[in-house]
C-alpha atoms as a PDB file:
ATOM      1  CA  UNK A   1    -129.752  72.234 -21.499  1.00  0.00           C
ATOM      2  CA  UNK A   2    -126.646  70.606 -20.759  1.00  0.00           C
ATOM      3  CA  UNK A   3    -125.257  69.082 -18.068  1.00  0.00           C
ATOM      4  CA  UNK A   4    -123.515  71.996 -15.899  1.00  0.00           C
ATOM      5  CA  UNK A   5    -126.733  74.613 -16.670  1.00  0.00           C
ATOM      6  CA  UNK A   6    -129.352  72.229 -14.938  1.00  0.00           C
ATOM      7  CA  UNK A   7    -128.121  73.155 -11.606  1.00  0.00           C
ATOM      8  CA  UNK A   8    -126.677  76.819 -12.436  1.00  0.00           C
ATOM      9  CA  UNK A   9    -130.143  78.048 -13.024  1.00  0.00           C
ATOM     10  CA  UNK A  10    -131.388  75.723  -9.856  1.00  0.00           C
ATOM     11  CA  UNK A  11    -128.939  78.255  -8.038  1.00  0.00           C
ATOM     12  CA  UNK A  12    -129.803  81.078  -9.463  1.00  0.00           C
ATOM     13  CA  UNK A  13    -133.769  80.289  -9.309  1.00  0.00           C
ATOM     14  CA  UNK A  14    -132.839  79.718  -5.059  1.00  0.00           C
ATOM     15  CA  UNK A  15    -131.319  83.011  -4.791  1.00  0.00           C
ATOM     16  CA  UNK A  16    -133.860  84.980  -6.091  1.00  0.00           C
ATOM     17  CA  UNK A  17    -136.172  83.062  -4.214  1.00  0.00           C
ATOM     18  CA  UNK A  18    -134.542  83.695  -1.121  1.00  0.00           C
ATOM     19  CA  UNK A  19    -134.041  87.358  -2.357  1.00  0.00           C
ATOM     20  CA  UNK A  20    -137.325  87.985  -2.924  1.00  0.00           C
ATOM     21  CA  UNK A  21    -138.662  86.791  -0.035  1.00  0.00           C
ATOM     22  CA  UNK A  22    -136.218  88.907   2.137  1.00  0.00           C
ATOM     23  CA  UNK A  23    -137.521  91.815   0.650  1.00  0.00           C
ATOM     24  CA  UNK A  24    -141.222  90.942   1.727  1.00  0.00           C
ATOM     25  CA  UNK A  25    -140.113  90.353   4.634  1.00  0.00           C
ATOM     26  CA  UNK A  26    -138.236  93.403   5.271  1.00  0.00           C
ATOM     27  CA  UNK A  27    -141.214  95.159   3.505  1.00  0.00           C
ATOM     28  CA  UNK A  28    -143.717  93.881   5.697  1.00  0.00           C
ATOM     29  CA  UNK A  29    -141.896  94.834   9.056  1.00  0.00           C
ATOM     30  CA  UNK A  30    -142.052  98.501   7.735  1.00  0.00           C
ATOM     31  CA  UNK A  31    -145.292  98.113   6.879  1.00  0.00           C
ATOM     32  CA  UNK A  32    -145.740  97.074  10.628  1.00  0.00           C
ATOM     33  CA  UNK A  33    -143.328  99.143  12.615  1.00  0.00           C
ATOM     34  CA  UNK A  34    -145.470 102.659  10.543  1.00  0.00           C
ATOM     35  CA  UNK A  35    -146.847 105.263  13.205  1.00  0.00           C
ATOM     36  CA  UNK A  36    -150.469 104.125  13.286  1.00  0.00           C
ATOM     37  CA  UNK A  37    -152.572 107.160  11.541  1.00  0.00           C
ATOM     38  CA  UNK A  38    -155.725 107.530  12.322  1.00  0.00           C
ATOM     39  CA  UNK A  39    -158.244 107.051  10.443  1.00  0.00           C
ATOM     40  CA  UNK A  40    -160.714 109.963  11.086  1.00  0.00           C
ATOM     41  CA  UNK A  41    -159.515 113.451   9.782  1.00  0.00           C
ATOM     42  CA  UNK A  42    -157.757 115.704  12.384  1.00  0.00           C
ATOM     43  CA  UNK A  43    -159.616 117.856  14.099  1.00  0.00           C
ATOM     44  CA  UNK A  44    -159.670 122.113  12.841  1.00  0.00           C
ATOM     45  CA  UNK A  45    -156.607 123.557  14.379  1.00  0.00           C
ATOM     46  CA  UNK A  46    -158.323 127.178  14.807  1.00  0.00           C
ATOM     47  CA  UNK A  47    -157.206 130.731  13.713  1.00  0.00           C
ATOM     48  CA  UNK A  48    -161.293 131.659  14.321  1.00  0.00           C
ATOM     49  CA  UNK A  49    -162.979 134.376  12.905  1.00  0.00           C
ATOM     50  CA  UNK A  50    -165.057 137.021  14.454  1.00  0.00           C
ATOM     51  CA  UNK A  51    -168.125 136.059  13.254  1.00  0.00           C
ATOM     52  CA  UNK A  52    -168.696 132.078  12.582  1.00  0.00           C
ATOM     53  CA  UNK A  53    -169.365 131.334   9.043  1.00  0.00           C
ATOM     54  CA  UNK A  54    -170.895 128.130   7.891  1.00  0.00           C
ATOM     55  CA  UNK A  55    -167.914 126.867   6.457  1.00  0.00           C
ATOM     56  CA  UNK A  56    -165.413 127.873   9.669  1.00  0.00           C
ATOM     57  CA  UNK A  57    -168.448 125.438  11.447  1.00  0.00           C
ATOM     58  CA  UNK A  58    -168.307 122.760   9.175  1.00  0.00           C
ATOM     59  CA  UNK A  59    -164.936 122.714   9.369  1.00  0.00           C
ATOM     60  CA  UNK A  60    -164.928 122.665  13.191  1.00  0.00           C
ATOM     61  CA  UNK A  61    -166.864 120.027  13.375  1.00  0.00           C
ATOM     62  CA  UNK A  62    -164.961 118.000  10.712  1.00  0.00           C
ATOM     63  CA  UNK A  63    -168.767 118.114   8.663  1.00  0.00           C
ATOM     64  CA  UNK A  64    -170.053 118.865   5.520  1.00  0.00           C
ATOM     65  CA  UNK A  65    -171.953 122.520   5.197  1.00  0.00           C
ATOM     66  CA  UNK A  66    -175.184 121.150   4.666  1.00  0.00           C
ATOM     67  CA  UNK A  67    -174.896 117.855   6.951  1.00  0.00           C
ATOM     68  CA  UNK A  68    -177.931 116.436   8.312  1.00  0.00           C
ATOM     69  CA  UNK A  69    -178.420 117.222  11.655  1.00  0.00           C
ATOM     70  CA  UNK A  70    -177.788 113.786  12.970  1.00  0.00           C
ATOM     71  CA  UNK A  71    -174.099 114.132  10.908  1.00  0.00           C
ATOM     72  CA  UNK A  72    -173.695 117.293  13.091  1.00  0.00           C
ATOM     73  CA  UNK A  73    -174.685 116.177  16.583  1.00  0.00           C
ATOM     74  CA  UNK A  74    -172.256 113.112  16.441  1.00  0.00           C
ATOM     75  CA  UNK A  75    -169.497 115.474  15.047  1.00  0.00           C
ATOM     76  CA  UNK A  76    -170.257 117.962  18.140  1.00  0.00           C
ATOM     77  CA  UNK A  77    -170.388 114.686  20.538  1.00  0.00           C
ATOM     78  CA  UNK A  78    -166.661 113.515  19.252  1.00  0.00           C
ATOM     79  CA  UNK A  79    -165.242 116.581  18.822  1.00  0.00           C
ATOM     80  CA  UNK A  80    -166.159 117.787  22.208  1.00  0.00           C
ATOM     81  CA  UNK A  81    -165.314 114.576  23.924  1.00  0.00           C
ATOM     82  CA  UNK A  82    -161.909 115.194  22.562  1.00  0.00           C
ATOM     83  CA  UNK A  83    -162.045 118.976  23.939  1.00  0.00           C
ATOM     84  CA  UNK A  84    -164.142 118.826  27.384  1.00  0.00           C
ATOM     85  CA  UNK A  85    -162.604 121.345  30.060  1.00  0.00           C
ATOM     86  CA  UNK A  86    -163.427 118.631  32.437  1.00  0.00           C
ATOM     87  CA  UNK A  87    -160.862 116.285  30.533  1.00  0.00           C
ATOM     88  CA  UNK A  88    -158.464 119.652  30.210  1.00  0.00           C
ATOM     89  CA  UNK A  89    -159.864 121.312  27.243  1.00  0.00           C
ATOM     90  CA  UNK A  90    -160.251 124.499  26.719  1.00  0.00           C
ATOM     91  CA  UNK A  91    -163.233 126.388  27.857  1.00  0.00           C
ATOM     92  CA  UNK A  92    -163.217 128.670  24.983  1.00  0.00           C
ATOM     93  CA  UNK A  93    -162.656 125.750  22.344  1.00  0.00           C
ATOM     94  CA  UNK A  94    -166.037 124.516  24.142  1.00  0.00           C
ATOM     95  CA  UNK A  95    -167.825 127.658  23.552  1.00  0.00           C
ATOM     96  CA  UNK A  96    -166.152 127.271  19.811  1.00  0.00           C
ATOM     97  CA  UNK A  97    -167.490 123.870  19.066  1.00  0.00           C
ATOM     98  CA  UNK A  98    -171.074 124.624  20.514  1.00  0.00           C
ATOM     99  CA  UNK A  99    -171.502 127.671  18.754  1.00  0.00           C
ATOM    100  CA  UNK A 100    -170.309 126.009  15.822  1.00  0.00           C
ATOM    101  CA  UNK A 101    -173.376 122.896  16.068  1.00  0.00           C
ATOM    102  CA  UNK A 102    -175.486 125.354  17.026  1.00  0.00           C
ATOM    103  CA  UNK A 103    -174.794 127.337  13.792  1.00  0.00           C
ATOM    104  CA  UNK A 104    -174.972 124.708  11.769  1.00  0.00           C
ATOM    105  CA  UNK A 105    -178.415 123.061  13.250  1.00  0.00           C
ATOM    106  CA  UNK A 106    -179.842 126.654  12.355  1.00  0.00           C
ATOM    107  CA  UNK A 107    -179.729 128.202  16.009  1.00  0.00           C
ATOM    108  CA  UNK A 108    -177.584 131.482  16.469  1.00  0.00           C
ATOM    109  CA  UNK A 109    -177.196 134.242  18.677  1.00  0.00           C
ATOM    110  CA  UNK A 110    -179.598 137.397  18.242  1.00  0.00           C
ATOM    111  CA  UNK A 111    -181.620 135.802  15.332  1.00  0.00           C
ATOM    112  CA  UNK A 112    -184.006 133.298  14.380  1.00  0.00           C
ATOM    113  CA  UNK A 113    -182.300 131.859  11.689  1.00  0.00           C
ATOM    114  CA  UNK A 114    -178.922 130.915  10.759  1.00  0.00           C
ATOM    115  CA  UNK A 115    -179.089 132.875   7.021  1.00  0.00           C
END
């Protein structure tokens, strides 16, 4: 390397240095400034059907079909802390969500079982 290339490629080593760091840093303020998403899924967004299915209540309850029944009283808890009519949810999304753990831990209207 002669005499003049020593500090050429000093330069050029700087400037894409001080190129690449701009770019983290730009990237990391994106990274910051991104809507926060939570973490847990969303919750079911409706369109019920007349006669609850095990699916429509696992999916109410943001469960698996054949969750064990602590799995689906912790899902009912959140869910209907997130729905209450006392915080101004809806009574009949109450009714939804309790009908829905009830299916799923086995007790439903007019029969013994949930099969």
């Amino acid at each position: 390397m002669g005499v003049v290339e020593a500090p050429l490629v000093a330069g050029i080593s700087v400037a894409a240095a001080a190129l690449g760091g701009r770019y983290l840093i730009h990237a990391w303020q994106a990274f910051k400034a991104r809507p926060s998403v939570p973490r847990v899924r969303r919750f079911y967004e409706g369109g019920f059907e007349r006669v609850m299915t095990r699916r429509e209540a696992a999916l109410i309850l943001g469960v698996r079909e054949h969750a064990v029944m602590d799995k689906i009283k912790e899902a009912h808890r959140r869910v209907m802390v997130a729905n209450h009519p006392d915080a101004g949810g809806s009574h009949y999304l109450a009714s939804k969500i309790n009908e829905a753990k009830d299916f799923l831990m086995g007790r439903t209207k007019g029969s013994g079982s949930a099969f």
